[in-house]
N, C-alpha and C. Protein backbone atom coordinates (compact mmCIF):
# COMPACT_ATOMS: atom_id res chain seq x y z
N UNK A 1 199.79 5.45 183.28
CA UNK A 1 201.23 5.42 183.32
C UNK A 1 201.73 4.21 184.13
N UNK A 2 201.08 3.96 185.35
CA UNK A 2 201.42 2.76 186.20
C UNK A 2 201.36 1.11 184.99
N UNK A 3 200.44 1.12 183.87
CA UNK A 3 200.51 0.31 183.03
C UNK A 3 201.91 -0.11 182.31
N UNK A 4 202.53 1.20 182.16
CA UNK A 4 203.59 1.55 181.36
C UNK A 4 204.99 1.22 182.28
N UNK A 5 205.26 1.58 183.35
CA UNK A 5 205.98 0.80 184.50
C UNK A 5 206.32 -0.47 184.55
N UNK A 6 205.18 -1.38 184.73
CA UNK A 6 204.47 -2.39 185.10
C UNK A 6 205.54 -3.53 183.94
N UNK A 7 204.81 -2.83 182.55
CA UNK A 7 205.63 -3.30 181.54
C UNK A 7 207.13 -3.35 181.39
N UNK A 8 207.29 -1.82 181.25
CA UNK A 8 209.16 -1.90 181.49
C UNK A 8 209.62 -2.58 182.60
N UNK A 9 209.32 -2.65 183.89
CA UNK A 9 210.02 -3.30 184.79
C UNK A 9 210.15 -4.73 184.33
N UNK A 10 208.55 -5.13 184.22
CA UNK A 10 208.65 -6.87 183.60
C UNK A 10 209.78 -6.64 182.73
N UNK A 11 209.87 -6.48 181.71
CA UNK A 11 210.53 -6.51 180.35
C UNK A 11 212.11 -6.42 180.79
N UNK A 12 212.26 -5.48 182.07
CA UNK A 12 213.77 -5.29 182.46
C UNK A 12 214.02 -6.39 183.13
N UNK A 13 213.13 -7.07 184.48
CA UNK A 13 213.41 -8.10 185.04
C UNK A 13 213.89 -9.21 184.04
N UNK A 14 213.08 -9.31 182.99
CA UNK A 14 213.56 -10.42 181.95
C UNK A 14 214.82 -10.59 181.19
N UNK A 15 215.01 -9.30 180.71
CA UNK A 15 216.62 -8.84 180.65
C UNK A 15 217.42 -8.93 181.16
N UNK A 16 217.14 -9.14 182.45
CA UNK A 16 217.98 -9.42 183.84
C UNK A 16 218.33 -11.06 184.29
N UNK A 17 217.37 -11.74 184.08
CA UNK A 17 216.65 -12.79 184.42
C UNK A 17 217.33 -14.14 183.55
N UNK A 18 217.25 -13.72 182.66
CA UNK A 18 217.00 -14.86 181.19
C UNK A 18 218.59 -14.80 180.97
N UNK A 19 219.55 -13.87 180.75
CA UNK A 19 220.82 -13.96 180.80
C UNK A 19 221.10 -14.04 182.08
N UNK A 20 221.07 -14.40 183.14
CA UNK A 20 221.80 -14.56 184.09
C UNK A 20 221.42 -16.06 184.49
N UNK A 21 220.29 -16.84 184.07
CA UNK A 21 220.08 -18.01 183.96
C UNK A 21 221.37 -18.86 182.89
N UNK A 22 221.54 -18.33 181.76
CA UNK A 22 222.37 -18.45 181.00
C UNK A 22 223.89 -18.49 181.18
N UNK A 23 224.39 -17.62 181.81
CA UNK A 23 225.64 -17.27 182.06
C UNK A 23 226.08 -18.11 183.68
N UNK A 24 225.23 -18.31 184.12
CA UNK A 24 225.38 -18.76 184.93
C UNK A 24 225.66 -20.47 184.59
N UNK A 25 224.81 -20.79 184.10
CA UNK A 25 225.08 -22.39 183.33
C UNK A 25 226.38 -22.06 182.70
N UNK A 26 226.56 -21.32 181.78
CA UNK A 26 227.77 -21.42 181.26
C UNK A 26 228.88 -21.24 182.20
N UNK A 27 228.94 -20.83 183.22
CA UNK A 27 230.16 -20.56 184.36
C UNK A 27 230.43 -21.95 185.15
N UNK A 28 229.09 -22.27 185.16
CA UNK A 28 229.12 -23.53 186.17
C UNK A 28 229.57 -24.72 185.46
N UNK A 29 229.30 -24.88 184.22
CA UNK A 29 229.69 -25.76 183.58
C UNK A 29 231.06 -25.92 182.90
N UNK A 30 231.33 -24.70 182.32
CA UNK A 30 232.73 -24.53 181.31
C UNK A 30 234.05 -23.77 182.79
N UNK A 31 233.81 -23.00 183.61
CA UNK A 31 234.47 -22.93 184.53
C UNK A 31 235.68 -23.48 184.86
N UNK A 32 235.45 -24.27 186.21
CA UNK A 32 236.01 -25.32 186.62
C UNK A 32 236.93 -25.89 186.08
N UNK A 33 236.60 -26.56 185.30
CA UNK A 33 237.65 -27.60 184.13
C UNK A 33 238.36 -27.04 183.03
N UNK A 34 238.08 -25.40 183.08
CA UNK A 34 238.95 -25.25 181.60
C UNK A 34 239.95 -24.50 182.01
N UNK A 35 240.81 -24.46 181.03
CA UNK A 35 242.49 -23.82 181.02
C UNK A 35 242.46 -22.42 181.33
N UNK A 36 243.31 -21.86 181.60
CA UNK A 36 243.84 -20.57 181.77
C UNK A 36 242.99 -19.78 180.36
N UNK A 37 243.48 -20.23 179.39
CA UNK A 37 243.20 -19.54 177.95
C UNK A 37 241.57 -19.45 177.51
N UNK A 38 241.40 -20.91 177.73
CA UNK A 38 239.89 -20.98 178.28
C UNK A 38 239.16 -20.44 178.76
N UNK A 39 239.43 -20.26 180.20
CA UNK A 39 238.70 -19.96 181.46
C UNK A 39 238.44 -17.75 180.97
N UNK A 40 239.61 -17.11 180.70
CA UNK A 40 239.54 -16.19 180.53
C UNK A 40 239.11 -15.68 179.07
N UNK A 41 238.99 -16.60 178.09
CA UNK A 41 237.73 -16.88 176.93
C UNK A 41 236.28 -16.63 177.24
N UNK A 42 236.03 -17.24 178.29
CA UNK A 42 235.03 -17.53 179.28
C UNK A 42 234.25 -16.13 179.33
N UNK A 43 235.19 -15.54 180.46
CA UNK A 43 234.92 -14.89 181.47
C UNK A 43 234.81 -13.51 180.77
N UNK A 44 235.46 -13.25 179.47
CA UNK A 44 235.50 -12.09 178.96
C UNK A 44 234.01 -12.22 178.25
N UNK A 45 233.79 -13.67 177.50
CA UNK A 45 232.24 -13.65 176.83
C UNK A 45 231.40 -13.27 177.86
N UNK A 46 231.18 -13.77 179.38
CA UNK A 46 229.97 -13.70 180.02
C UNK A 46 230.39 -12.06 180.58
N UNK A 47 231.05 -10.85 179.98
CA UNK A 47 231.39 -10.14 180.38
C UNK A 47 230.46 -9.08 179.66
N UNK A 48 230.97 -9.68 178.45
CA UNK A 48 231.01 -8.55 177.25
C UNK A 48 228.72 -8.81 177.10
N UNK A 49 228.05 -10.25 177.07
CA UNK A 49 226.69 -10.57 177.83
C UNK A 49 226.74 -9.47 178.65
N UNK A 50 227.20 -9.68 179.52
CA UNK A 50 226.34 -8.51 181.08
C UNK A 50 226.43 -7.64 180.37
N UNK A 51 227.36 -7.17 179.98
CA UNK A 51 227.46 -5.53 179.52
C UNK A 51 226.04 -5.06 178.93
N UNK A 52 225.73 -6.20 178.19
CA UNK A 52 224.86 -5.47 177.39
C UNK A 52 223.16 -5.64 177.73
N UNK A 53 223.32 -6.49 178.61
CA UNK A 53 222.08 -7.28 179.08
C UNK A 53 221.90 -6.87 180.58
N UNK A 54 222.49 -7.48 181.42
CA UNK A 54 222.62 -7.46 182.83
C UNK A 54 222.39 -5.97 183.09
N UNK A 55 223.66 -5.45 183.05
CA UNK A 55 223.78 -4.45 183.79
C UNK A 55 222.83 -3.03 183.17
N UNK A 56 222.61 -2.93 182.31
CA UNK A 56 221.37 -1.81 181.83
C UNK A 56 220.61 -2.44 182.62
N UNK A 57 219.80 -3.74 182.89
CA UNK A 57 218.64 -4.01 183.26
C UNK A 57 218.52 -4.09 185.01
N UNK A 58 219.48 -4.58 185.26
CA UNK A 58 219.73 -4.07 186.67
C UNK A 58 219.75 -2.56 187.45
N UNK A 59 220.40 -1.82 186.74
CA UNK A 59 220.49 -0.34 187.16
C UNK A 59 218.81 0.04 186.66
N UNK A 60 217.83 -0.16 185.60
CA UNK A 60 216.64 0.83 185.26
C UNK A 60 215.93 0.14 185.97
N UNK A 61 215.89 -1.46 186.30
CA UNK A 61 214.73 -1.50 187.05
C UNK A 61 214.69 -1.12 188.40
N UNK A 62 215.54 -0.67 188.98
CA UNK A 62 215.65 0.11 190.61
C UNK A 62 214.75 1.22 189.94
N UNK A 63 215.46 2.08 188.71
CA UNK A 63 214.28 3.05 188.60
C UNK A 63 212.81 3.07 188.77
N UNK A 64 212.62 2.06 187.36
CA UNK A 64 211.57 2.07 186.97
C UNK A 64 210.56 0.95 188.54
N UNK A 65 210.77 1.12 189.13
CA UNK A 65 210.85 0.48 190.32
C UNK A 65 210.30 1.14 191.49
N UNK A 66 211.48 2.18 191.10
CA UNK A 66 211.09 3.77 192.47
C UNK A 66 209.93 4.52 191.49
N UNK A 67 210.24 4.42 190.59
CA UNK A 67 208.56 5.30 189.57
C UNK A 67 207.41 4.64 189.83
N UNK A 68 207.28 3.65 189.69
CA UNK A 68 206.07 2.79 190.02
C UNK A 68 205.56 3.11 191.30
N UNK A 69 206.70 3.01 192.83
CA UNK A 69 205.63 3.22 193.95
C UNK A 69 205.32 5.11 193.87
N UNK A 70 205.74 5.64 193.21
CA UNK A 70 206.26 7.20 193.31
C UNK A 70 204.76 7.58 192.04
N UNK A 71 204.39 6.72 191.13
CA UNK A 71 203.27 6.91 190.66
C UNK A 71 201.94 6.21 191.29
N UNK A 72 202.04 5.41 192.14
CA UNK A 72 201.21 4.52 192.76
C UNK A 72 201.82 3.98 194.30
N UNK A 73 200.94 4.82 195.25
CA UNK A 73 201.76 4.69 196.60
C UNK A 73 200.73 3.40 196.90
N UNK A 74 199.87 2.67 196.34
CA UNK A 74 199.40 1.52 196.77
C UNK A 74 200.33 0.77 197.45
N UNK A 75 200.92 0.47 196.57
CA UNK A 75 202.47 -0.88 196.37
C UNK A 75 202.89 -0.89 197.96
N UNK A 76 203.12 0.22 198.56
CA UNK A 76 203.78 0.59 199.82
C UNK A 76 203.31 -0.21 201.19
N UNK A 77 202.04 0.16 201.04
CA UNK A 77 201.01 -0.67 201.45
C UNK A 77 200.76 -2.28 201.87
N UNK A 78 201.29 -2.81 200.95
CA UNK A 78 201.56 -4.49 200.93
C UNK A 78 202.82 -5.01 201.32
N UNK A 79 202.61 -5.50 202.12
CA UNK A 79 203.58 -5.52 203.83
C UNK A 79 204.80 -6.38 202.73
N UNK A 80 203.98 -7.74 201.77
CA UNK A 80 205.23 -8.67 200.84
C UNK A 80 205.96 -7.14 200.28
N UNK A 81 205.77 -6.63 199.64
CA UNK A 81 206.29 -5.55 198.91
C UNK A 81 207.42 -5.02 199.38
N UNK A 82 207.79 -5.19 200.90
CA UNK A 82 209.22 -4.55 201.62
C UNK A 82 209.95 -5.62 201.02
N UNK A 83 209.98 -7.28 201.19
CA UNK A 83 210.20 -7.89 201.09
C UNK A 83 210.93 -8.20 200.04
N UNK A 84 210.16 -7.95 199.18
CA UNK A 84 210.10 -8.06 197.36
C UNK A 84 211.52 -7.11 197.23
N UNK A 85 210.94 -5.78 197.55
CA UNK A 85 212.30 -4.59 197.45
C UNK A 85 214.04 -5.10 198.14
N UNK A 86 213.53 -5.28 199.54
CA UNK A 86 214.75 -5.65 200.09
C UNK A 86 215.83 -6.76 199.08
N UNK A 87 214.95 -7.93 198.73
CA UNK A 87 215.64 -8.96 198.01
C UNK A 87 215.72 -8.56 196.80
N UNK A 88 215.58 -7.44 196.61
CA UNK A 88 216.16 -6.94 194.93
C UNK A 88 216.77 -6.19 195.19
N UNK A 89 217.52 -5.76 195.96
CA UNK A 89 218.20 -4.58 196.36
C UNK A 89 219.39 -5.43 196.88
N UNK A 90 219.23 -6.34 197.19
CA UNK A 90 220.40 -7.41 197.83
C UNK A 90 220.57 -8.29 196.10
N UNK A 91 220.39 -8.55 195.57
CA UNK A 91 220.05 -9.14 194.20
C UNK A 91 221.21 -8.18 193.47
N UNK A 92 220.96 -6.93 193.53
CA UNK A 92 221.01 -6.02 192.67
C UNK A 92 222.40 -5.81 193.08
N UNK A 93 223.02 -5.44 194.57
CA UNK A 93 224.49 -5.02 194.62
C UNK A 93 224.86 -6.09 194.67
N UNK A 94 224.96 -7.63 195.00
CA UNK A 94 225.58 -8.86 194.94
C UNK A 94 226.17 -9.57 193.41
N UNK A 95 224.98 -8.85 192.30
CA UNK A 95 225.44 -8.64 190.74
C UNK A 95 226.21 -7.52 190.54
N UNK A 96 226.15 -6.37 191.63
CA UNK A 96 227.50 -5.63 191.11
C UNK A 96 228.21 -5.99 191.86
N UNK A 97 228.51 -6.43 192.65
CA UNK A 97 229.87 -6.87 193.93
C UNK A 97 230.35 -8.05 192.39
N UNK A 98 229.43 -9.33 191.83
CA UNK A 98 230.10 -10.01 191.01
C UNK A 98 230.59 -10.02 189.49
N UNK A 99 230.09 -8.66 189.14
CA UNK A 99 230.78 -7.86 188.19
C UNK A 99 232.11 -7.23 188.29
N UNK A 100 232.08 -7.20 189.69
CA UNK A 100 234.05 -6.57 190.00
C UNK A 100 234.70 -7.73 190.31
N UNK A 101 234.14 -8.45 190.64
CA UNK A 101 235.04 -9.73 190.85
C UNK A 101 235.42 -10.41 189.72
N UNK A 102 234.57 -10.28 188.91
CA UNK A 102 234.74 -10.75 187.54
C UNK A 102 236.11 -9.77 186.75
N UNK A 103 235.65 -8.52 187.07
CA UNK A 103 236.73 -7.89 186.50
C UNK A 103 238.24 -8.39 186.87
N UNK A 104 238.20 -8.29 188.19
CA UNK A 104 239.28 -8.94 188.63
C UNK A 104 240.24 -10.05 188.21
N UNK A 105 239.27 -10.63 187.68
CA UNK A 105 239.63 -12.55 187.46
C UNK A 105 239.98 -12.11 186.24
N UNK A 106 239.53 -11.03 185.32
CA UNK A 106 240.11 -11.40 184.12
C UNK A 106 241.26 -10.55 183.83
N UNK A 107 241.24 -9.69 185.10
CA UNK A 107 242.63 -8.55 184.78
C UNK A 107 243.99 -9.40 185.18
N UNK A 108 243.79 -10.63 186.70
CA UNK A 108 244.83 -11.64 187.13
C UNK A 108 244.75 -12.50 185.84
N UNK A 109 244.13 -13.21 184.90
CA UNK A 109 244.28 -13.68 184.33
C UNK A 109 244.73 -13.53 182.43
N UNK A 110 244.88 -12.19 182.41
CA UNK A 110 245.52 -11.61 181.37
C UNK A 110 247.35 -11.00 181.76
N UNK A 111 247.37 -10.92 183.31
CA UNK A 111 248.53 -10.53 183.84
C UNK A 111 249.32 -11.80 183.72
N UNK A 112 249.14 -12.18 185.55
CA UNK A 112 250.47 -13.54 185.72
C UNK A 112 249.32 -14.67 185.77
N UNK A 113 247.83 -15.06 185.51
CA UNK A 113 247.60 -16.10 185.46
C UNK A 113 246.46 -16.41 186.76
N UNK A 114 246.92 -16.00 188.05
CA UNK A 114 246.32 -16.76 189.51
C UNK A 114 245.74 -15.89 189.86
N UNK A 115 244.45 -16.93 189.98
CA UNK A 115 243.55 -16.57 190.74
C UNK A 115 242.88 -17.44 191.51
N UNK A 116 243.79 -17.54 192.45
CA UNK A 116 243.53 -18.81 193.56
C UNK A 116 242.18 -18.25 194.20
N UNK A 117 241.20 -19.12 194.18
CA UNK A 117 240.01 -18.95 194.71
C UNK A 117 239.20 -17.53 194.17
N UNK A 118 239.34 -16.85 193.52
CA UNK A 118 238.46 -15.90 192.80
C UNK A 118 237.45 -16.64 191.98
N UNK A 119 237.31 -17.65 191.46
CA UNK A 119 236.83 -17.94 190.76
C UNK A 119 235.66 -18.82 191.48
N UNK A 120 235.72 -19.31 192.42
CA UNK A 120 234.78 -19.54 193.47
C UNK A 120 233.92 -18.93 193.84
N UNK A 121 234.62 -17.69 194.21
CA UNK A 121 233.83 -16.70 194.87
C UNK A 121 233.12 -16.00 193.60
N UNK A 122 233.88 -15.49 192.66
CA UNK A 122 232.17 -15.13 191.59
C UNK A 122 231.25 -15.99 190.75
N UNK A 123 231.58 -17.56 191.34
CA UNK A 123 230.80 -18.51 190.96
C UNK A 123 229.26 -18.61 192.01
N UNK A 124 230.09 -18.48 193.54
CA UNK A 124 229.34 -17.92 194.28
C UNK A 124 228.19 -17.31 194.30
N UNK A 125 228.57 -16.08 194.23
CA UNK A 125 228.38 -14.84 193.98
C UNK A 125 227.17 -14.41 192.90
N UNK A 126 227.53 -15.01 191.95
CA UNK A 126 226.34 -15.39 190.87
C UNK A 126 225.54 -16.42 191.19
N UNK A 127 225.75 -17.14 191.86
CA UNK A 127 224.70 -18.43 192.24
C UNK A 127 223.71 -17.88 193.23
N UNK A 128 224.25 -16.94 194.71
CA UNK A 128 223.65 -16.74 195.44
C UNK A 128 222.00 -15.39 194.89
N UNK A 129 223.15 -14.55 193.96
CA UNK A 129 222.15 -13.60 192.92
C UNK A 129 221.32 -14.32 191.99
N UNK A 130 221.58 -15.49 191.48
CA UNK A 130 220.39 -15.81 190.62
C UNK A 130 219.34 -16.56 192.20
N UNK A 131 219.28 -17.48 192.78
CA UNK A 131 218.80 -17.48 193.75
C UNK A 131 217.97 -16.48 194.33
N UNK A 132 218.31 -15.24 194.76
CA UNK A 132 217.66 -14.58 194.98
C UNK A 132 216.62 -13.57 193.91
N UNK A 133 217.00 -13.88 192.73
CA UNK A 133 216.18 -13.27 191.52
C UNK A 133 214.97 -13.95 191.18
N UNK A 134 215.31 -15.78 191.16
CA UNK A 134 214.24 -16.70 191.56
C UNK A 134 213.37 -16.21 192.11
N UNK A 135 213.39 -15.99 193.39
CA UNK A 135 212.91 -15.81 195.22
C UNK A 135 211.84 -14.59 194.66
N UNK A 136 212.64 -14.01 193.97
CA UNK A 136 211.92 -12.59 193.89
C UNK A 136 210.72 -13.13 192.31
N UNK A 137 211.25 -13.55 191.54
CA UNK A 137 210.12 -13.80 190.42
C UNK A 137 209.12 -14.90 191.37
N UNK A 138 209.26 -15.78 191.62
CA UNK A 138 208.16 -16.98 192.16
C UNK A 138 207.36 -15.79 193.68
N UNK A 139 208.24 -14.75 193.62
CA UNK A 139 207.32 -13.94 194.86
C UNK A 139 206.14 -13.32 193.83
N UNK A 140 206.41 -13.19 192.98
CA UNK A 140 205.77 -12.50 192.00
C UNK A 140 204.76 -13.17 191.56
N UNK A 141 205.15 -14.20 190.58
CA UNK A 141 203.94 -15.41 190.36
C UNK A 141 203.16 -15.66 191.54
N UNK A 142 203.59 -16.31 193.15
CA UNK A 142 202.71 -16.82 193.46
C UNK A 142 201.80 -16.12 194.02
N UNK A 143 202.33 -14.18 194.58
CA UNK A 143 201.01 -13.31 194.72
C UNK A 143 200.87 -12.30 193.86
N UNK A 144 200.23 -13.39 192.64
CA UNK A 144 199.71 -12.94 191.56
C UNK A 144 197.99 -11.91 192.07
N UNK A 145 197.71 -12.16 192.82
CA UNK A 145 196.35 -11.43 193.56
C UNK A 145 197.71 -10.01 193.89
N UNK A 146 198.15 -9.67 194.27
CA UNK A 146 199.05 -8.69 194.69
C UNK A 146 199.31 -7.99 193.39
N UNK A 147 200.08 -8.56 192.15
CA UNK A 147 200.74 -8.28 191.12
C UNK A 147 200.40 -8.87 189.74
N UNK A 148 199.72 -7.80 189.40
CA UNK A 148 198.92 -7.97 188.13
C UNK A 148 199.58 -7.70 186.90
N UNK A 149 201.10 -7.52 187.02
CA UNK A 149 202.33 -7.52 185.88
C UNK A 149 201.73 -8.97 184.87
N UNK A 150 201.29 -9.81 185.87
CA UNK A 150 201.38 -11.25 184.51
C UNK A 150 200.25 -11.08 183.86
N UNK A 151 198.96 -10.93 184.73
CA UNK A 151 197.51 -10.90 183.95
C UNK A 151 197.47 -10.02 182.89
N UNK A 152 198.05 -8.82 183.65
CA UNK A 152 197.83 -7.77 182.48
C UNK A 152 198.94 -7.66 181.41
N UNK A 153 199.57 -8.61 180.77
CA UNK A 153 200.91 -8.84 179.74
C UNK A 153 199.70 -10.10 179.44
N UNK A 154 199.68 -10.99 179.67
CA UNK A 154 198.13 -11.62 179.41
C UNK A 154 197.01 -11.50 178.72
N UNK A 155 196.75 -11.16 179.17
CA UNK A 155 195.86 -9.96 178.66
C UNK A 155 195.89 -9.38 177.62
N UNK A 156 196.76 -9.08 177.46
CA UNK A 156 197.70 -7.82 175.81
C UNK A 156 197.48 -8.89 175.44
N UNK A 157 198.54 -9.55 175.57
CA UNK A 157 198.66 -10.84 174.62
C UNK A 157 197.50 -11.57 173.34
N UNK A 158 196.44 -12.09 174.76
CA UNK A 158 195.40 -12.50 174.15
C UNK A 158 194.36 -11.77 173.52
């Protein structure tokens, strides 16, 4: 069963991962410079994305997360492993803190328009969360002796 974990979590992290690499380019880039009509064009696409991507994959992998050490108290054990948790747990509410902010920006911007400095802050906000999602995958890759998620998807593979 710990095989089966192992998998879904990868598979959720990626879900998580791969659109928020994405959306994030698109914020950083189209952002800034575009119009009112624009900007909330924007913000509703990288919305209606999370919905369907982000945020399922964010909320199951805490699960599938707590199942893993709850089927395998090894994990507990490996001192990186607090580490790993803490910065996904900070990862994890900093993508929902910038999911309400987002909401925000597009409820001022369907109303009267302003949103003086909101748009900073969940530019922010998403920058500082993909950052730390990084932190947490390259924790992953580089103690690959620790976390055998890659070998063994590897493995299948080949």
């Amino acid at each position: 069963m710990t095989y089966i974990y192992l998998i879904a979590h990868f598979a959720l992290m990626l879900l998580w991962v791969l659109p928020a690499f994405y959306l994030n380019y698109r914020l950083l880039r189209n952002y800034p410079d575009g119009a009112p009509e624009e900007k909330l064009i924007l913000l509703k696409n990288v919305q209606s994305i999370s919905d369907k991507t982000e945020l399922p994959a964010s909320s199951f992998i805490l699960l599938i997360g707590v199942l893993m050490i709850l089927d395998n108290t090894f994990f507990l054990q490996i001192g990186i492993i607090h580490f790993k948790i803490l910065l996904a747990l900070i990862a994890i509410g900093l993508y929902h803190m910038s999911r309400g902010r987002l909401r925000r920006i597009i409820t001022s911007l369907e109303g009267s328009g302003a949103v003086a400095g909101q748009g900073r802050q969940l530019i922010l906000l998403r920058i500082i969360t993909l950052v730390l999602i990084v932190s947490v995958v390259l924790l992953i890759f580089t103690l690959n002796g620790f976390f055998k998620t890659v070998y063994l998807i590897g493995s299948w593979i080949s």
